[in-house]
C-alpha atoms as a PDB file:
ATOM      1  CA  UNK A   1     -10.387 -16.275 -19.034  1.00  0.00           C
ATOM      2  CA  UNK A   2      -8.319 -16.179 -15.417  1.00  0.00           C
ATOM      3  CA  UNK A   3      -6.805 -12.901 -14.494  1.00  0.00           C
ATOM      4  CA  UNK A   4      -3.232 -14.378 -14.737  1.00  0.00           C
ATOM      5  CA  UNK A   5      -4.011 -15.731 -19.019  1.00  0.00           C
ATOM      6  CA  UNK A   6      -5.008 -11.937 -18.992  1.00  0.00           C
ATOM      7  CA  UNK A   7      -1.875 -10.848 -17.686  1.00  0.00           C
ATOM      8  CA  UNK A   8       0.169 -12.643 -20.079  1.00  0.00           C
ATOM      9  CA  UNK A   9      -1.535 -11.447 -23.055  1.00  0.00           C
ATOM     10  CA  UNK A  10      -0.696  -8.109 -22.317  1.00  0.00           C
ATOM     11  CA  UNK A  11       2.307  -6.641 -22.946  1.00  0.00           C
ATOM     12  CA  UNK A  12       4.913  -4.698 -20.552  1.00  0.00           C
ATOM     13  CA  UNK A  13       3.888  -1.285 -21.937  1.00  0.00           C
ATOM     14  CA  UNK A  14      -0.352  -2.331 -21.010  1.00  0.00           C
ATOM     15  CA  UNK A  15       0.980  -3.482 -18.125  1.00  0.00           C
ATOM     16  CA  UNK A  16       2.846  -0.541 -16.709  1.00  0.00           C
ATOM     17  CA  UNK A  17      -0.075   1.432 -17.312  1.00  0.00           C
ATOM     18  CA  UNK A  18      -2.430  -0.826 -14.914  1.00  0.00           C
ATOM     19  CA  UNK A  19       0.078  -1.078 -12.016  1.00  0.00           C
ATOM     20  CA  UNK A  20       1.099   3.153 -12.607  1.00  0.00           C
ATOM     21  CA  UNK A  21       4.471   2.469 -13.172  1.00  0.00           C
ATOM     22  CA  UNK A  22       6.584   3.750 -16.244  1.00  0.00           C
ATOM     23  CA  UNK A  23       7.249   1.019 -18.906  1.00  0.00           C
ATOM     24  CA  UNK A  24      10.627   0.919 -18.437  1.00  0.00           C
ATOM     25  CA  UNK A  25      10.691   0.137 -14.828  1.00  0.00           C
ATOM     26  CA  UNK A  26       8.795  -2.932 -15.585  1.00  0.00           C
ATOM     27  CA  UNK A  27      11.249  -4.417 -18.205  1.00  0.00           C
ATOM     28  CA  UNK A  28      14.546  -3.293 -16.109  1.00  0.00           C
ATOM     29  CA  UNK A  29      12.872  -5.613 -13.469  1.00  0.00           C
ATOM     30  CA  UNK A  30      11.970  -8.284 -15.673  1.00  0.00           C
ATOM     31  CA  UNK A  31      15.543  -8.131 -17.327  1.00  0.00           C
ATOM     32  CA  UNK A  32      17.164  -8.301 -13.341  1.00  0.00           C
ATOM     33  CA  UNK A  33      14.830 -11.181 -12.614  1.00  0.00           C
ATOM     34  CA  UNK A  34      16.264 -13.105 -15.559  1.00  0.00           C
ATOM     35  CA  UNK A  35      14.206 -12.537 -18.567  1.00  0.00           C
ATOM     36  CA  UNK A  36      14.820 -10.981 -22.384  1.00  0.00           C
ATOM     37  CA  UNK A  37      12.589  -8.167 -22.998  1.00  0.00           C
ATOM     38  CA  UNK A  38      13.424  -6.568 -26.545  1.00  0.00           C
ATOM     39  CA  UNK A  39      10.542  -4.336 -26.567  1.00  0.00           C
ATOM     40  CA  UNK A  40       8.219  -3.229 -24.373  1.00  0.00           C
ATOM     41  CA  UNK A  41       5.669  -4.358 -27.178  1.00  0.00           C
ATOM     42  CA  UNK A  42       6.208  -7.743 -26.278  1.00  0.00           C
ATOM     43  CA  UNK A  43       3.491  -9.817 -24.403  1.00  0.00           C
ATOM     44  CA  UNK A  44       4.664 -11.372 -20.934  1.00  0.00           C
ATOM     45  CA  UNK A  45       3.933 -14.648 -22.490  1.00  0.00           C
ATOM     46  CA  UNK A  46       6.234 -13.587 -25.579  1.00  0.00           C
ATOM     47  CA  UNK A  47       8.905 -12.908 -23.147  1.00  0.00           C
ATOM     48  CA  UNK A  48       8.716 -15.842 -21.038  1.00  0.00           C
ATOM     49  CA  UNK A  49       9.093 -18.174 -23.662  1.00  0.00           C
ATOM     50  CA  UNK A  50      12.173 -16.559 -25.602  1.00  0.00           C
ATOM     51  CA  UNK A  51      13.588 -16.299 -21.805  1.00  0.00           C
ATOM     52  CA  UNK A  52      13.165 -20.539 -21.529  1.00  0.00           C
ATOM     53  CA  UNK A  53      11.036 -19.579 -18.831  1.00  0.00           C
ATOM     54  CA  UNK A  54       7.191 -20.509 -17.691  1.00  0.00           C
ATOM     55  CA  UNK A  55       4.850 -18.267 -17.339  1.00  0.00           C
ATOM     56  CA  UNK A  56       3.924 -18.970 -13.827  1.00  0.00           C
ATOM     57  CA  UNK A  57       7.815 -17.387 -12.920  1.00  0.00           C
ATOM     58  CA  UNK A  58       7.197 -14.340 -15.127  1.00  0.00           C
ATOM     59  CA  UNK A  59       3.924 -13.774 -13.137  1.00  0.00           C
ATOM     60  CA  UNK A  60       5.815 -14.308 -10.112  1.00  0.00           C
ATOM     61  CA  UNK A  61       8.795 -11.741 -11.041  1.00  0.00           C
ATOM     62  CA  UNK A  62       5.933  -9.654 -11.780  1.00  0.00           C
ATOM     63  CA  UNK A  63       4.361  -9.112  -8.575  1.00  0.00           C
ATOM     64  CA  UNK A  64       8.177  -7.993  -7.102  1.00  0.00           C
ATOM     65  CA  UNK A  65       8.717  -5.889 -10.312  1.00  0.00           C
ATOM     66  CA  UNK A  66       5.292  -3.916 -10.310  1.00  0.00           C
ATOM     67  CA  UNK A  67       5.574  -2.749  -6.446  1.00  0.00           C
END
């Protein structure tokens, strides 16, 4: 399994905690870079799809987000 499939299984609150970076920061970014986030439960993948987005772009809006 890549790094990124790893990424996307995880969900914003598992991912804050890896990049240091409270939960709530992430999904603010994510919402400002265009996608739904109901819960910080949610799995990037999760969110990507309900936002009609791929996963490649949440990845991408990632990498902005988590700096």
């Amino acid at each position: 399994m890549s790094a990124a499939q790893l990424l996307l299984r995880g969900s914003v609150a598992e991912i804050a905690a890896l990049v240091d970076a409270p939960a709530d920061q992430i999904a603010d970014g994510l919402v400002r870079a265009g996608f739904t986030v109901d819960t910080e439960d949610e799995t990037l993948s999760a969110i990507a799809e309900a936002s009609g987005r791929d996963e490649a772009a949440i990845l991408a809006a990632l990498v902005s987000v988590a700096r």
